[in-house]
N, C-alpha and C. Protein backbone atom coordinates (compact mmCIF):
# COMPACT_ATOMS: atom_id res chain seq x y z
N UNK A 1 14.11 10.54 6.20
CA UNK A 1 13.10 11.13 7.06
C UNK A 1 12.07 10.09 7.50
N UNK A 2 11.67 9.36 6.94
CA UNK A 2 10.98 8.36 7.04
C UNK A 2 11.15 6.85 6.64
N UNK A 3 11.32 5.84 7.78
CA UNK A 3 11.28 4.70 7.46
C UNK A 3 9.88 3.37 7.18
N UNK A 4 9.67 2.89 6.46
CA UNK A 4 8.21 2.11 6.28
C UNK A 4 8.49 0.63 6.07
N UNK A 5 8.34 -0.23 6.79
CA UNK A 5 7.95 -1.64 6.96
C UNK A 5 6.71 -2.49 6.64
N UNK A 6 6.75 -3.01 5.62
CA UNK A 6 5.37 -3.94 5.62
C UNK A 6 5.54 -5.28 6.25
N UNK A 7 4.54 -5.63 6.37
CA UNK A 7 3.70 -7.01 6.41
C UNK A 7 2.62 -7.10 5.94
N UNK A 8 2.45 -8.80 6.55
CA UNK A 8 1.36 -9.76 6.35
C UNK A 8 0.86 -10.22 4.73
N UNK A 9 1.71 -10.05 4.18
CA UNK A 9 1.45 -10.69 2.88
C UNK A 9 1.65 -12.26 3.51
N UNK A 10 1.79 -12.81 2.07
CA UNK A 10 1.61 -14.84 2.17
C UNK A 10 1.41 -15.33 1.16
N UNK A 11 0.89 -16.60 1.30
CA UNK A 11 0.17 -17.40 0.34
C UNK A 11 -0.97 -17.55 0.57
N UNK A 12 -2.67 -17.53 -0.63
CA UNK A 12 -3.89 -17.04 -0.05
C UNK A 12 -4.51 -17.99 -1.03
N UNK A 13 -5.39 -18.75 -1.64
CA UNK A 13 -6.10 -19.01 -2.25
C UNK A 13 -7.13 -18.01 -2.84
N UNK A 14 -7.23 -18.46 -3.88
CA UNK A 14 -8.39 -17.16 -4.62
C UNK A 14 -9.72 -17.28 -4.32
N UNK A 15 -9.86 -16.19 -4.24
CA UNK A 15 -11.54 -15.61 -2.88
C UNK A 15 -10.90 -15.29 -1.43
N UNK A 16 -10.01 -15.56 -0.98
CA UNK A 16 -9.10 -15.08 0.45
C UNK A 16 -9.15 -13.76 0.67
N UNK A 17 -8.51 -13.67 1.51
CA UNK A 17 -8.35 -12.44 2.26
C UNK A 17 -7.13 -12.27 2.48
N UNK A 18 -6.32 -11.22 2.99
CA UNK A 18 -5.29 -10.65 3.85
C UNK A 18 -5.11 -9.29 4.04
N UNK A 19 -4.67 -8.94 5.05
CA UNK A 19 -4.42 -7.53 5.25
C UNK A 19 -2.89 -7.31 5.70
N UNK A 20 -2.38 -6.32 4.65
CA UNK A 20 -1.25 -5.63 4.80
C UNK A 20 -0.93 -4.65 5.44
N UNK A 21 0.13 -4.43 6.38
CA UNK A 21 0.08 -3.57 7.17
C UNK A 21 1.86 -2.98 6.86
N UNK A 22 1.57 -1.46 7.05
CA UNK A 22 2.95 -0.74 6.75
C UNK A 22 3.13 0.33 7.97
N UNK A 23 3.94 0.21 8.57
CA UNK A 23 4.32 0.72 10.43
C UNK A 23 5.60 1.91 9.87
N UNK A 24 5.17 3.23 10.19
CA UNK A 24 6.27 4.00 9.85
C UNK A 24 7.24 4.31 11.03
N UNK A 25 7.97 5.31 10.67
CA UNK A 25 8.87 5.82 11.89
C UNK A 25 9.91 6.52 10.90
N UNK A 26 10.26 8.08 12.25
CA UNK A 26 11.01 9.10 11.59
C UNK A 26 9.90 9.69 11.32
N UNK A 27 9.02 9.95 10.96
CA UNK A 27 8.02 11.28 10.76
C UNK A 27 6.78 10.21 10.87
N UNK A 28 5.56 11.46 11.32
CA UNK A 28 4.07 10.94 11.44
C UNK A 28 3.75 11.07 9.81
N UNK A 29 2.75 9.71 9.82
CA UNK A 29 2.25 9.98 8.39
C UNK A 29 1.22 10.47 7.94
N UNK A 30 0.86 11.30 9.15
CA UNK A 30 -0.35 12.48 9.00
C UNK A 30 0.21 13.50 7.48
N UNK A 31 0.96 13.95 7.85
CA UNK A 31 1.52 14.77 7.12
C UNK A 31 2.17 13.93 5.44
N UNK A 32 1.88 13.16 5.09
CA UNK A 32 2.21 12.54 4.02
C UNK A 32 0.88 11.67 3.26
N UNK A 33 0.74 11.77 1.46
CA UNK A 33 -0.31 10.84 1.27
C UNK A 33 0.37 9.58 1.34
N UNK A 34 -0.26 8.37 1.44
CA UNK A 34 0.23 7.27 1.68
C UNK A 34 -0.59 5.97 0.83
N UNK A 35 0.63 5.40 0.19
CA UNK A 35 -0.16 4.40 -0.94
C UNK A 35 0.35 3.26 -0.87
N UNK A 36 -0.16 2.32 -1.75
CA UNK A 36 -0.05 0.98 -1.92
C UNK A 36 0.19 0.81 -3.08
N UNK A 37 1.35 0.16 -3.64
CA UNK A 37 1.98 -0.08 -4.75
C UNK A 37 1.77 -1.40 -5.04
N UNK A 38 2.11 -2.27 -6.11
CA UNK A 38 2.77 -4.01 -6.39
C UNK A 38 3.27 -3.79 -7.72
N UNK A 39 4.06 -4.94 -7.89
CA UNK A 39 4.96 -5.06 -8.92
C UNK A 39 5.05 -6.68 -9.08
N UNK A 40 4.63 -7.32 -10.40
CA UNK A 40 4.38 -8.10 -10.40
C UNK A 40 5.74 -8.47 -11.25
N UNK A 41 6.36 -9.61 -11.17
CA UNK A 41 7.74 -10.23 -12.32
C UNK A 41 7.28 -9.26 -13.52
N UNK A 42 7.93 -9.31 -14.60
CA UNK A 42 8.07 -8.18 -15.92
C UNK A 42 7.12 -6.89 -15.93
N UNK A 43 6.65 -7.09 -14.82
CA UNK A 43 5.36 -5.43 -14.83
C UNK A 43 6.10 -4.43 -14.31
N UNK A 44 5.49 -3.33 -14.22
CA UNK A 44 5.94 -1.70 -13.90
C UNK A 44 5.38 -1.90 -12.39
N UNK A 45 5.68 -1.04 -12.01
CA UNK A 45 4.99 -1.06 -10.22
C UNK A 45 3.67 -0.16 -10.89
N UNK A 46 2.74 -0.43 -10.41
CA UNK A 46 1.52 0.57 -10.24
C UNK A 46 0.77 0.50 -9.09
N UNK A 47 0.32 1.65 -8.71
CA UNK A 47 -0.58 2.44 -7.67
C UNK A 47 -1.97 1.42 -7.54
N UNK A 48 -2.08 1.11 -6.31
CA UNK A 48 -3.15 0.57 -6.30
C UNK A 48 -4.18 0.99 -5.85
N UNK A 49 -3.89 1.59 -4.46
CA UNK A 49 -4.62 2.83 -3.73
C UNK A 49 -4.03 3.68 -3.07
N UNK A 50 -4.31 4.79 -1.95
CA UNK A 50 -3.73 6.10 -2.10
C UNK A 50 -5.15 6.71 -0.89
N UNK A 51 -4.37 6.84 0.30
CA UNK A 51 -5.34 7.75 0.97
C UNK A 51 -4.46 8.80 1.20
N UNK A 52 -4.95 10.00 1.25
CA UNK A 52 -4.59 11.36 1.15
C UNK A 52 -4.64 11.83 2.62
N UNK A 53 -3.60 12.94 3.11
CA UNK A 53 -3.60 13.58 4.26
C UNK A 53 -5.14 14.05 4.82
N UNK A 54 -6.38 14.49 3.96
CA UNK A 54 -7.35 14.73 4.25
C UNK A 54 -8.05 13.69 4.14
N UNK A 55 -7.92 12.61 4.10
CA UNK A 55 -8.42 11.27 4.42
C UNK A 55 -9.52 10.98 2.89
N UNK A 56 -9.34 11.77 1.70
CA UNK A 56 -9.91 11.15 0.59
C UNK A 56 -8.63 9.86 0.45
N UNK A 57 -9.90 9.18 -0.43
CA UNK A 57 -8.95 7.68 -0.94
C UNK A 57 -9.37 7.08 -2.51
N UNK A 58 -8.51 6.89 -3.28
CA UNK A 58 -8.63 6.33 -4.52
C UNK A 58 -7.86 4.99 -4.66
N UNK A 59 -8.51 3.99 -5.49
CA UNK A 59 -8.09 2.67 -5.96
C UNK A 59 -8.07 2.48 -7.15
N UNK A 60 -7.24 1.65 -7.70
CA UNK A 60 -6.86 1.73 -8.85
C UNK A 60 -8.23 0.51 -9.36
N UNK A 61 -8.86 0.51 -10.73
CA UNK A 61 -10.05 -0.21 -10.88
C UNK A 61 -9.66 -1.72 -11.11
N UNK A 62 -8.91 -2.24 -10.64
CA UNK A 62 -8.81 -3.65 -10.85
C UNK A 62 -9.28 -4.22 -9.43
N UNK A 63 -8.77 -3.18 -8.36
CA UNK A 63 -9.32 -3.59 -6.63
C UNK A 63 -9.96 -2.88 -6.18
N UNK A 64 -11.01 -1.93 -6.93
CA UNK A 64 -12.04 -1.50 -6.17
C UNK A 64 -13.39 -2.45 -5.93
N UNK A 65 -13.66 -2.35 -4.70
CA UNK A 65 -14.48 -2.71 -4.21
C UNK A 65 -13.89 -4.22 -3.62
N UNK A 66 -12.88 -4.82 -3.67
CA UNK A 66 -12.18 -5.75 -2.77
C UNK A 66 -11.35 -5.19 -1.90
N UNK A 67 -10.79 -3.84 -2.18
CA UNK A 67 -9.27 -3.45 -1.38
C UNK A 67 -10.34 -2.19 -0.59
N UNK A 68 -9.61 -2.45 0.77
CA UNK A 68 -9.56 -1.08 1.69
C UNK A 68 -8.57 -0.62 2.00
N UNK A 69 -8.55 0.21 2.14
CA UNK A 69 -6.98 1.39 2.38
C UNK A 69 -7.49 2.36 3.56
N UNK A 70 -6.61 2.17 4.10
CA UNK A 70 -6.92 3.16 6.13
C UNK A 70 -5.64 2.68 6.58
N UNK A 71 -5.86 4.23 7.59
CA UNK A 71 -4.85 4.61 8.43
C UNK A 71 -4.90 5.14 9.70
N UNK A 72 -4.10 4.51 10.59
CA UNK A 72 -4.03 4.81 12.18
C UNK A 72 -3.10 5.94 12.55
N UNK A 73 -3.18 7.14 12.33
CA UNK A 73 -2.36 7.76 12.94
C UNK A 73 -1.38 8.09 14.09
N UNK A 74 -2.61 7.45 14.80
CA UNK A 74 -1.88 7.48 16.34
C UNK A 74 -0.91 5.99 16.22
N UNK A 75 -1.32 4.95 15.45
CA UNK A 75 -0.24 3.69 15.87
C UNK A 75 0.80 4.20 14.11
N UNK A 76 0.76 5.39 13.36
CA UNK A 76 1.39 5.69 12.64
C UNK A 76 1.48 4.71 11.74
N UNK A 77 0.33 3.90 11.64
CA UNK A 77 0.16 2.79 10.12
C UNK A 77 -0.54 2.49 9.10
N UNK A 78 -0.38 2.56 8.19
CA UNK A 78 -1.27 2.01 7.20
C UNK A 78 -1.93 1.03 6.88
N UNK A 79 -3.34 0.78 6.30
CA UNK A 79 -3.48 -1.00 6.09
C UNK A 79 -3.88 -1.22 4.47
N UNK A 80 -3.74 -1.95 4.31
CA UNK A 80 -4.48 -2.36 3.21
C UNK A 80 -5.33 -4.03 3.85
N UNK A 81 -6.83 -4.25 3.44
CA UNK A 81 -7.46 -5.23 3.55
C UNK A 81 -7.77 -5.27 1.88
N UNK A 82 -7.26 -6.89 1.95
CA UNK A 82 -7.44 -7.01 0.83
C UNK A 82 -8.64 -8.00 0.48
N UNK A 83 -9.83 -8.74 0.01
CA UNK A 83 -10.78 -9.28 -0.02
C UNK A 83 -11.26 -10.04 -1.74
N UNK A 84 -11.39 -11.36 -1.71
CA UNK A 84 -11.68 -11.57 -2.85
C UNK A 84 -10.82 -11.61 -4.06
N UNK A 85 -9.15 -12.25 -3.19
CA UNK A 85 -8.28 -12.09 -4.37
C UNK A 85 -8.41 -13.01 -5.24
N UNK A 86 -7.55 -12.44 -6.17
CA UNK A 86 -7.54 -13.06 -7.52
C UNK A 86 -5.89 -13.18 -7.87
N UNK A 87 -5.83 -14.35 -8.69
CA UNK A 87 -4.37 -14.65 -9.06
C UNK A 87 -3.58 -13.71 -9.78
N UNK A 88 -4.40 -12.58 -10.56
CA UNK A 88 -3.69 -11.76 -10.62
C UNK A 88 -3.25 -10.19 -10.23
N UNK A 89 -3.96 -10.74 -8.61
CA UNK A 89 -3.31 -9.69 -7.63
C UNK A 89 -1.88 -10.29 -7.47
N UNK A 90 -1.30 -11.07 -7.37
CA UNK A 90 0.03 -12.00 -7.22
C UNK A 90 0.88 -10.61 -7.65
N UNK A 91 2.17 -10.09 -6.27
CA UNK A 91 2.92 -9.21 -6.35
C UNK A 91 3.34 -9.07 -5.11
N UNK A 92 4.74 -8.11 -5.36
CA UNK A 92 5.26 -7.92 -4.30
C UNK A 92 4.61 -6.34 -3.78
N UNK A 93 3.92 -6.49 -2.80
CA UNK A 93 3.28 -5.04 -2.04
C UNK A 93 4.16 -3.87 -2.13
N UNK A 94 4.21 -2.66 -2.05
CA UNK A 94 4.84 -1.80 -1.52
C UNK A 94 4.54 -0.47 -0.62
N UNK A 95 4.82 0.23 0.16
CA UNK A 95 4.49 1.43 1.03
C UNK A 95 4.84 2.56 0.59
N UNK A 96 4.44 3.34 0.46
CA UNK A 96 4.76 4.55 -0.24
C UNK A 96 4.17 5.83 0.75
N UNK A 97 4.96 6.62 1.29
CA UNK A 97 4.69 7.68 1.95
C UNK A 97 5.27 8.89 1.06
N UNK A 98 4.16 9.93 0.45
CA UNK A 98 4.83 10.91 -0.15
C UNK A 98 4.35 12.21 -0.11
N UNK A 99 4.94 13.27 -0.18
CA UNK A 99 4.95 14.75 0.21
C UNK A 99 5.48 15.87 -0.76
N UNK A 100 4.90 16.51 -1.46
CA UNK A 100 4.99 17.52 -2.62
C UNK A 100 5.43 18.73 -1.84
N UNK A 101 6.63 19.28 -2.79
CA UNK A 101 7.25 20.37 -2.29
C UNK A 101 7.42 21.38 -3.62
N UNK A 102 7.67 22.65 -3.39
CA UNK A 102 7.94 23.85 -4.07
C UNK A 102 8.59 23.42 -5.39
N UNK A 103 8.14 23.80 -6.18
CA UNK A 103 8.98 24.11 -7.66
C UNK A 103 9.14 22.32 -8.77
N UNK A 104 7.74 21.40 -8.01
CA UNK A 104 7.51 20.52 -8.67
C UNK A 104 8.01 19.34 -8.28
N UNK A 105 9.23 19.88 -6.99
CA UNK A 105 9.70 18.63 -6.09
C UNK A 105 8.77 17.82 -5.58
N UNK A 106 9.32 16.51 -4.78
CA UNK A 106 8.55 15.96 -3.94
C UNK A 106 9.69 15.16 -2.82
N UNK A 107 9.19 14.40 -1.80
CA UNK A 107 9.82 13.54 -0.84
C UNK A 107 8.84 12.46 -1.13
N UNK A 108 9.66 11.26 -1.62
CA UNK A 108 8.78 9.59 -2.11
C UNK A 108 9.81 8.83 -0.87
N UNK A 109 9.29 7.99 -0.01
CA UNK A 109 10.07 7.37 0.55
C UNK A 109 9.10 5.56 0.35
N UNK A 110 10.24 4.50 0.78
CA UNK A 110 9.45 3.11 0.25
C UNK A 110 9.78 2.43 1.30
N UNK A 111 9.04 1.37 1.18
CA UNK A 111 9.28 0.13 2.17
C UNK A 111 9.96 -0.97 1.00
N UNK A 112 10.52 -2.20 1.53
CA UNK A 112 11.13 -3.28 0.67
C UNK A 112 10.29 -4.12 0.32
N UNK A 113 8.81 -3.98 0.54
CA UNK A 113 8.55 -4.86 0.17
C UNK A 113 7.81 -6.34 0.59
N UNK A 114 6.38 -6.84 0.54
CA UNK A 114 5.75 -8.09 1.34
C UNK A 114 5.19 -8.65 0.29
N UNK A 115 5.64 -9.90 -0.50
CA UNK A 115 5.05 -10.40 -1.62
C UNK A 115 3.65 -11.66 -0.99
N UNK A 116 3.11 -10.88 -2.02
CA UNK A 116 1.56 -11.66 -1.93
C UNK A 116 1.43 -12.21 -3.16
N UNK A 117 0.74 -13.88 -2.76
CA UNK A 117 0.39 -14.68 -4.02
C UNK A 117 -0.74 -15.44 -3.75
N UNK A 118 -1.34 -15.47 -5.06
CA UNK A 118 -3.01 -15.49 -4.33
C UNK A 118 -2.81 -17.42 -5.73
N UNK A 119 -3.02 -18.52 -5.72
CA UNK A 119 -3.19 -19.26 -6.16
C UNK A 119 -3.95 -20.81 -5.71
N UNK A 120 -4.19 -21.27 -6.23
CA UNK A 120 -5.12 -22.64 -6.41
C UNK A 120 -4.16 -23.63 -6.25
């Protein structure tokens, strides 16, 4: 139902910047919350931030107050700005568009993936 593409990851020095961007298609992502994942070599993927169909937004406390999370509906994309990285933001990004259904289901769909490495 939905396909998701990132960019603009790289290589950044620590205190940098970049902004990630995830472009859907196959469904508007009005209708879906939409997050930001990474997965670093031997780590678990975890949630980094998360804006919601009603436009609340949560970050996970390692990038609050460096990371912004927003979304263009009309160009159907997500961003993440990222500000003030640190080496151990170093991970591969991910897109996450997801939608809760009846009886505890859900629809999780992903992007492949824009690895960011923030080093000296």
């Amino acid at each position: 139902q939905v396909q998701l593409v990132e960019s603009g990851g790289g290589l950044v020095q620590p205190g940098g910047s970049l902004r990630l961007s995830c472009v859907a298609s196959g469904s508007a992502i009005s209708i879906f919350a939409m997050n930001w994942y990474r997965q670093a070599p031997g780590n678990k993927r975890e949630s980094v931030a998360v804006i919601s169909s009603d436009g609340s937004i949560n970050y996970a406390d390692s990038v609050k107050g460096r990371f912004t999370i927003s979304r263009d509906n009309a160009k159907n994309t997500v961003y993440l700005q990222m500000n003030n990285l640190k080496p151990e933001d170093t991970a591969v990004y991910y897109c996450n568009a997801r939608r809760y259904r009846p009886w505890g289901d859900r629809d999780d769909y992903w992007g492949q993936g824009t690895q960011v490495t923030v080093s000296s």
